[in-house]
C-alpha atoms as a PDB file:
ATOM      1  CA  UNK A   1      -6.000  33.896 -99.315  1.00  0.00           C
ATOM      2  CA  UNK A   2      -3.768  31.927-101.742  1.00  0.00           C
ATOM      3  CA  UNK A   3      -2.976  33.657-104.612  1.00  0.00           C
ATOM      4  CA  UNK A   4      -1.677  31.873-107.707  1.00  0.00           C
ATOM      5  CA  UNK A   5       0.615  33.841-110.283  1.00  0.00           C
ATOM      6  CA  UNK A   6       0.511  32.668-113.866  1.00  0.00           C
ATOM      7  CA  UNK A   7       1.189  33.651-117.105  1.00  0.00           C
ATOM      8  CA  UNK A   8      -1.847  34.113-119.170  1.00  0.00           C
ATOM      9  CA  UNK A   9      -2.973  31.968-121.342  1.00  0.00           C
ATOM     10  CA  UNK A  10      -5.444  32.323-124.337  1.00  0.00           C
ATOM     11  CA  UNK A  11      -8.822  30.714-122.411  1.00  0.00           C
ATOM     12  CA  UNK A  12      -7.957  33.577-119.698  1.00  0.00           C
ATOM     13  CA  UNK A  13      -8.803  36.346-122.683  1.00  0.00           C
ATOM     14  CA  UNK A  14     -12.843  37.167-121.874  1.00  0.00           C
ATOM     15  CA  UNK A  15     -11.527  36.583-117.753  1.00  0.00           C
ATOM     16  CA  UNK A  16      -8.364  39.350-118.517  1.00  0.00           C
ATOM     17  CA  UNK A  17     -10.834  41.378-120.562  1.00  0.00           C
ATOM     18  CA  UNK A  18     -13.206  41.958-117.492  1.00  0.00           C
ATOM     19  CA  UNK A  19     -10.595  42.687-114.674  1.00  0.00           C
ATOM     20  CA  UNK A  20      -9.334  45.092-117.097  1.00  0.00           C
ATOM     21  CA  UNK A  21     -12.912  46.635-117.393  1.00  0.00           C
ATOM     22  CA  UNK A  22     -13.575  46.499-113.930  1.00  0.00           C
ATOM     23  CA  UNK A  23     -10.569  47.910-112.652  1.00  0.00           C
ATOM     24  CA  UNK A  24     -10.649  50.969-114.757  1.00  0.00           C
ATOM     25  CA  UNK A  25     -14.464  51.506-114.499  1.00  0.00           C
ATOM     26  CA  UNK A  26     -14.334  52.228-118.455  1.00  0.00           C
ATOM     27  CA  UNK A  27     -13.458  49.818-121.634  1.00  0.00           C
ATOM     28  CA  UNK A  28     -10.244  51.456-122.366  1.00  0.00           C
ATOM     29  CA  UNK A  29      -7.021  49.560-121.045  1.00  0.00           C
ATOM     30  CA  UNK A  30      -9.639  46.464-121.621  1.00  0.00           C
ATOM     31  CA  UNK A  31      -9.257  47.498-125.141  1.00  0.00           C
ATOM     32  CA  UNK A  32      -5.718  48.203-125.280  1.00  0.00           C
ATOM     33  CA  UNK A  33      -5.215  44.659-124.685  1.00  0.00           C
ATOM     34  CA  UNK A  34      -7.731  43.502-127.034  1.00  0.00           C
ATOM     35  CA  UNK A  35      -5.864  44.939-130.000  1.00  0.00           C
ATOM     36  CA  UNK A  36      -2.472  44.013-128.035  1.00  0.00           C
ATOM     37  CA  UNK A  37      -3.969  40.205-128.870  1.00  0.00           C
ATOM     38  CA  UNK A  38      -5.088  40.740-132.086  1.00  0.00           C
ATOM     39  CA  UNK A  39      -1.338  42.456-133.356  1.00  0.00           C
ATOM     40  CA  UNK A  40       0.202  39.127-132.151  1.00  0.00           C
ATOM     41  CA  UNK A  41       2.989  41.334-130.025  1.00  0.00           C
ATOM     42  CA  UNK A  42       5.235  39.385-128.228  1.00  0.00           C
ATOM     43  CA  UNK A  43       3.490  40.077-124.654  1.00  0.00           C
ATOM     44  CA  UNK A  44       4.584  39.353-120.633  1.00  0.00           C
ATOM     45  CA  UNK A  45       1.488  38.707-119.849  1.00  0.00           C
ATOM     46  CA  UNK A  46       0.493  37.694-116.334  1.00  0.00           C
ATOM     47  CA  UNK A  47      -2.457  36.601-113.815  1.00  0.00           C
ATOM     48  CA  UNK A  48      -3.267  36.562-110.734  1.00  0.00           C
ATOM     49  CA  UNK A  49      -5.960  33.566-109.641  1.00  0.00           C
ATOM     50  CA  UNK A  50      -8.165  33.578-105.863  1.00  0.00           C
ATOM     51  CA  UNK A  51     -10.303  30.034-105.911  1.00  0.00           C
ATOM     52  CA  UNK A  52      -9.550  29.642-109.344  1.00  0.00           C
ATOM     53  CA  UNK A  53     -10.999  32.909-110.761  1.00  0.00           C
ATOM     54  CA  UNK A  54      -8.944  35.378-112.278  1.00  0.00           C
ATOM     55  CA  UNK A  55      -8.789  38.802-110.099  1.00  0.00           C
ATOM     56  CA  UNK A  56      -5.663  40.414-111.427  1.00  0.00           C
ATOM     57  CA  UNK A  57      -3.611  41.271-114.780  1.00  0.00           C
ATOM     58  CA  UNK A  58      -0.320  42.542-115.287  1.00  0.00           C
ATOM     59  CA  UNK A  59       0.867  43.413-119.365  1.00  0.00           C
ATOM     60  CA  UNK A  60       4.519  44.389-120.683  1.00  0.00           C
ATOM     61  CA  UNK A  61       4.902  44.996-123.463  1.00  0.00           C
ATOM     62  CA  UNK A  62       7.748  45.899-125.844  1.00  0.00           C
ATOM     63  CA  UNK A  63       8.866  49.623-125.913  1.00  0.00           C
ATOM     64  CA  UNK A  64      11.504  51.199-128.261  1.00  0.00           C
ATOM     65  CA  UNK A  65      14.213  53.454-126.971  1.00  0.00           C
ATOM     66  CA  UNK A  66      15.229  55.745-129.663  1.00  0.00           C
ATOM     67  CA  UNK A  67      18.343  57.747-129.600  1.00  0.00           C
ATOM     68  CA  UNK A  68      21.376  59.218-130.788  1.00  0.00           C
ATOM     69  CA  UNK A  69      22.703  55.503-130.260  1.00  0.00           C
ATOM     70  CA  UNK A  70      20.484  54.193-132.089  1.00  0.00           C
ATOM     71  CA  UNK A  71      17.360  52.160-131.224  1.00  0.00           C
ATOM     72  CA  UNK A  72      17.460  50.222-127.841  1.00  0.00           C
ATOM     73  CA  UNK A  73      14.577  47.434-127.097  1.00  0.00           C
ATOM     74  CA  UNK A  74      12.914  47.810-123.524  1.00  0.00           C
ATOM     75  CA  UNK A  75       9.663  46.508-121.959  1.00  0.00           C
ATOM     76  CA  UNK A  76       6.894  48.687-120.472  1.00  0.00           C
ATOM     77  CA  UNK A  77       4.710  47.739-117.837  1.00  0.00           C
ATOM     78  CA  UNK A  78       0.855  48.364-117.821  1.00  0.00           C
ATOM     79  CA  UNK A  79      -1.727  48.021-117.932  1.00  0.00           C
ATOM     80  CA  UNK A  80      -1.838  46.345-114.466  1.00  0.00           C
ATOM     81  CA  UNK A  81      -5.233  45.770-113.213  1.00  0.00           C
ATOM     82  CA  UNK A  82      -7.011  43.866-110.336  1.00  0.00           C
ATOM     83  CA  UNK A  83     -10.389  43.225-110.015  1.00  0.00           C
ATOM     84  CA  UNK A  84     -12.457  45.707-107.094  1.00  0.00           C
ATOM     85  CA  UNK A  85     -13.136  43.522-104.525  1.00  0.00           C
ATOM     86  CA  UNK A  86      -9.151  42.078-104.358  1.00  0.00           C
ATOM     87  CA  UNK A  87      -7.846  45.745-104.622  1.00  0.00           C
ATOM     88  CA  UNK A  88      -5.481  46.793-101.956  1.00  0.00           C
ATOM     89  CA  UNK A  89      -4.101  42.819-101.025  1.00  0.00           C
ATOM     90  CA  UNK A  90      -0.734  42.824-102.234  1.00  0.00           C
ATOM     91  CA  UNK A  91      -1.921  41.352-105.503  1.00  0.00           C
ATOM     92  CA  UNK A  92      -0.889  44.136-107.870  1.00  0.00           C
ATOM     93  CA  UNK A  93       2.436  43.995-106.135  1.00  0.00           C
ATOM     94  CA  UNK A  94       3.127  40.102-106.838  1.00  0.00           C
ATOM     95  CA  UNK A  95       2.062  40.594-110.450  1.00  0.00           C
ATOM     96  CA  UNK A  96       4.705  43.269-110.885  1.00  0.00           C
ATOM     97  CA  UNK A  97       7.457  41.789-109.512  1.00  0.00           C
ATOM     98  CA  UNK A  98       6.520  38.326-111.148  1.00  0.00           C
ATOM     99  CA  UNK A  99       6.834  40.189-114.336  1.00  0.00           C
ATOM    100  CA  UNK A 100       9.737  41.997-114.153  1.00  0.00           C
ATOM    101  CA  UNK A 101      11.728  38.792-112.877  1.00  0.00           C
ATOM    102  CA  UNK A 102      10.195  37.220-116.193  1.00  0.00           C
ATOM    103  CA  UNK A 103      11.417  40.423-118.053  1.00  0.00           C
ATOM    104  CA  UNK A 104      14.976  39.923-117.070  1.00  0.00           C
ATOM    105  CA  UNK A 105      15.126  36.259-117.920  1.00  0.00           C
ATOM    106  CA  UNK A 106      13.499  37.513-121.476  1.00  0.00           C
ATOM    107  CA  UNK A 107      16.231  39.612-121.972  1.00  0.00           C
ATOM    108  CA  UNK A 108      14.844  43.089-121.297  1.00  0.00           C
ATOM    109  CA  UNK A 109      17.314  45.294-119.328  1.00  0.00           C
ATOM    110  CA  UNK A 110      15.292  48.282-119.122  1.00  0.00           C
ATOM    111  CA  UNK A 111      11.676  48.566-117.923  1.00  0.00           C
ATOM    112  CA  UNK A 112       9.494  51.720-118.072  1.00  0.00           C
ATOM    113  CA  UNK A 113       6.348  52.294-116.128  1.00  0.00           C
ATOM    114  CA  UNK A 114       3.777  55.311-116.522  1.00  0.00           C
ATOM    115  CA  UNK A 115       2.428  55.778-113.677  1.00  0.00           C
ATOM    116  CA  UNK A 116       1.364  57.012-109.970  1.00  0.00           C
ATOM    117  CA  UNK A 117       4.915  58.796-108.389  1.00  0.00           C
ATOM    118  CA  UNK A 118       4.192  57.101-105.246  1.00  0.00           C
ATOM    119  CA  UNK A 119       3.699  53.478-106.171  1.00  0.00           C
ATOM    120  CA  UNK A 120       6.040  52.588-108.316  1.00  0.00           C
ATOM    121  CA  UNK A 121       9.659  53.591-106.933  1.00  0.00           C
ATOM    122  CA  UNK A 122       9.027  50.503-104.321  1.00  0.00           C
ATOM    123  CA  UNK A 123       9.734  47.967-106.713  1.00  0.00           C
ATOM    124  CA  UNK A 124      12.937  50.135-107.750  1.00  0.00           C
ATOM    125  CA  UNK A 125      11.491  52.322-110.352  1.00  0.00           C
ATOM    126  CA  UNK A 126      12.774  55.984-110.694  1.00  0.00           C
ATOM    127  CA  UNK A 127      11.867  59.148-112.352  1.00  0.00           C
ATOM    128  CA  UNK A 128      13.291  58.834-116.200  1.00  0.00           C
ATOM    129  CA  UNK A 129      14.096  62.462-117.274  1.00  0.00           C
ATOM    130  CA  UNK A 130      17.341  62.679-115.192  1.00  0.00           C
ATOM    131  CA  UNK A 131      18.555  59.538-117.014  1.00  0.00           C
ATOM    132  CA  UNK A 132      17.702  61.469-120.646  1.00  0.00           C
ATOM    133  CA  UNK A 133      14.902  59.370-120.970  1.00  0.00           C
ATOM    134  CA  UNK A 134      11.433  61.008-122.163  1.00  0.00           C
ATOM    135  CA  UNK A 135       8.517  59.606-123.107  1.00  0.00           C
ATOM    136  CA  UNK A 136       7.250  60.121-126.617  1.00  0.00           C
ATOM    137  CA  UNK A 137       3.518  61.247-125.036  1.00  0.00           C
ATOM    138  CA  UNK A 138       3.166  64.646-123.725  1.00  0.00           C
ATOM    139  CA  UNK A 139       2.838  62.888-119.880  1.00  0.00           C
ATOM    140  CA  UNK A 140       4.389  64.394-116.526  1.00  0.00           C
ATOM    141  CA  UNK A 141       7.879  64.077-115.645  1.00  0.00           C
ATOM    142  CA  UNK A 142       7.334  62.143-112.085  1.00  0.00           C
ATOM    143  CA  UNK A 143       4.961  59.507-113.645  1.00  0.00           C
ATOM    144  CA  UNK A 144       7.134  58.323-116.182  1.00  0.00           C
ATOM    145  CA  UNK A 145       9.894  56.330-114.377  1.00  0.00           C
ATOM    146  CA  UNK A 146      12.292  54.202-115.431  1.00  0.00           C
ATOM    147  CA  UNK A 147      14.441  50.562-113.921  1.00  0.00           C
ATOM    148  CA  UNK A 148      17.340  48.842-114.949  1.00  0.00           C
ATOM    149  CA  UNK A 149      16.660  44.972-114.629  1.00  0.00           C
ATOM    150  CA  UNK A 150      20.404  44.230-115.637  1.00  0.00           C
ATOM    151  CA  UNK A 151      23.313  46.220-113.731  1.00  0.00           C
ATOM    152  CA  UNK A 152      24.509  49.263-115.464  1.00  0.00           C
ATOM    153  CA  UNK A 153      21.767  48.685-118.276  1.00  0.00           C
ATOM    154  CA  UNK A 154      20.767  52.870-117.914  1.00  0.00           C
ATOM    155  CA  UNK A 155      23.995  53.516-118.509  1.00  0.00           C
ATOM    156  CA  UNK A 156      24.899  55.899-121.523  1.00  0.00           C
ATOM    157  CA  UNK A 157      20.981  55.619-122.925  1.00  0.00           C
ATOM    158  CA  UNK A 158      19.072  58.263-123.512  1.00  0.00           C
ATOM    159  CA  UNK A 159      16.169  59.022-126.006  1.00  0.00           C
ATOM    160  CA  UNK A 160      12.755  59.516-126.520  1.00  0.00           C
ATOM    161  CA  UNK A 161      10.778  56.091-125.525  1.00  0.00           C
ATOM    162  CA  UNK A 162       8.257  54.601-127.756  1.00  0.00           C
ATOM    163  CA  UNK A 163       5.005  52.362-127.169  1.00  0.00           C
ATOM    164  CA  UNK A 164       3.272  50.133-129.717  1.00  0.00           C
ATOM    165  CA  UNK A 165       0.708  51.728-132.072  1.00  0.00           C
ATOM    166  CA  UNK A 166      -1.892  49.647-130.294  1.00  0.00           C
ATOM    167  CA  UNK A 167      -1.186  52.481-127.489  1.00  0.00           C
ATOM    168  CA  UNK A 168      -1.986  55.693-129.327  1.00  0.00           C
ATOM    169  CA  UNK A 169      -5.346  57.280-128.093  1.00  0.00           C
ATOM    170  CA  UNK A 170      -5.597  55.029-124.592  1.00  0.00           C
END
């Protein structure tokens, strides 16, 4: 199966909107995106394409590490979906490390990724806390990890991370 990753572009919105569904069973990360678009953030916003259709999302998103150093910018991954039926191909992977390599050629030398404890470290993420980095939602300790995407870049940072607005109540 040939999988094409792109980055998303705006005729891909209803397409995005119903992997998003989909994956999740329930409108919410679906949603999250929705008013993602409509705040005009400055997205990462990826897709994954089988036969033309679109079967898989990836989203980062600006994140704000705030500290006694002041405030640091960072990128967050998720929501990551992929439709049902391509679940469990690989395709989540190649979304995630398409968009971190297009995170470090943005700029971004930190990513953050809440998530499952026993997906994420293989594309290098690590637990945060042990860095000093927390998130600013009350979430476990194992599922909020952490990766530099420039050497060194977790170096002296630590603070309390914080998502867009467009986040609160997902």
């Amino acid at each position: 199966m040939d999988i094409v990753i792109r980055e998303e572009q705006p005729a891909d919105r209803p397409a995005v909107y119903a992997v998003e569904a989909a994956a999740f069973a329930r409108p919410d990360e679906a949603n999250l995106v929705k008013r993602l678009w409509q705040a005009d953030v400055p997205l990462i916003s990826l897709v994954a394409e089988a036969a033309g259709q679109v079967v898989g999302h990836a989203l980062f998103t600006p994140v704000t590490v705030v500290g006694e150093h002041g405030r640091l910018p960072a990128v967050g991954l998720g929501p990551i979906a992929i439709t049902p039926a391509y679940q469990r191909q690989g395709i989540g992977g190649q979304l995630i490390r398409a968009g971190l390599a297009a995170s470090r050629a943005a700029g971004y030398a930190v990513a953050f990724v809440l998530g499952h404890p026993a997906y994420y470290p293989r594309f290098g993420f690590e637990v945060s806390r042990p860095y000093g980095l927390t998130c600013a939602y009350d979430v476990p300790d194992n599922a909020f990890m952490v990766m530099a995407l420039q050497p060194g870049a977790l170096a002296g940072i630590q603070g309390v991370v914080h998502y867009r607005p467009e986040f609160d109540g997902v």
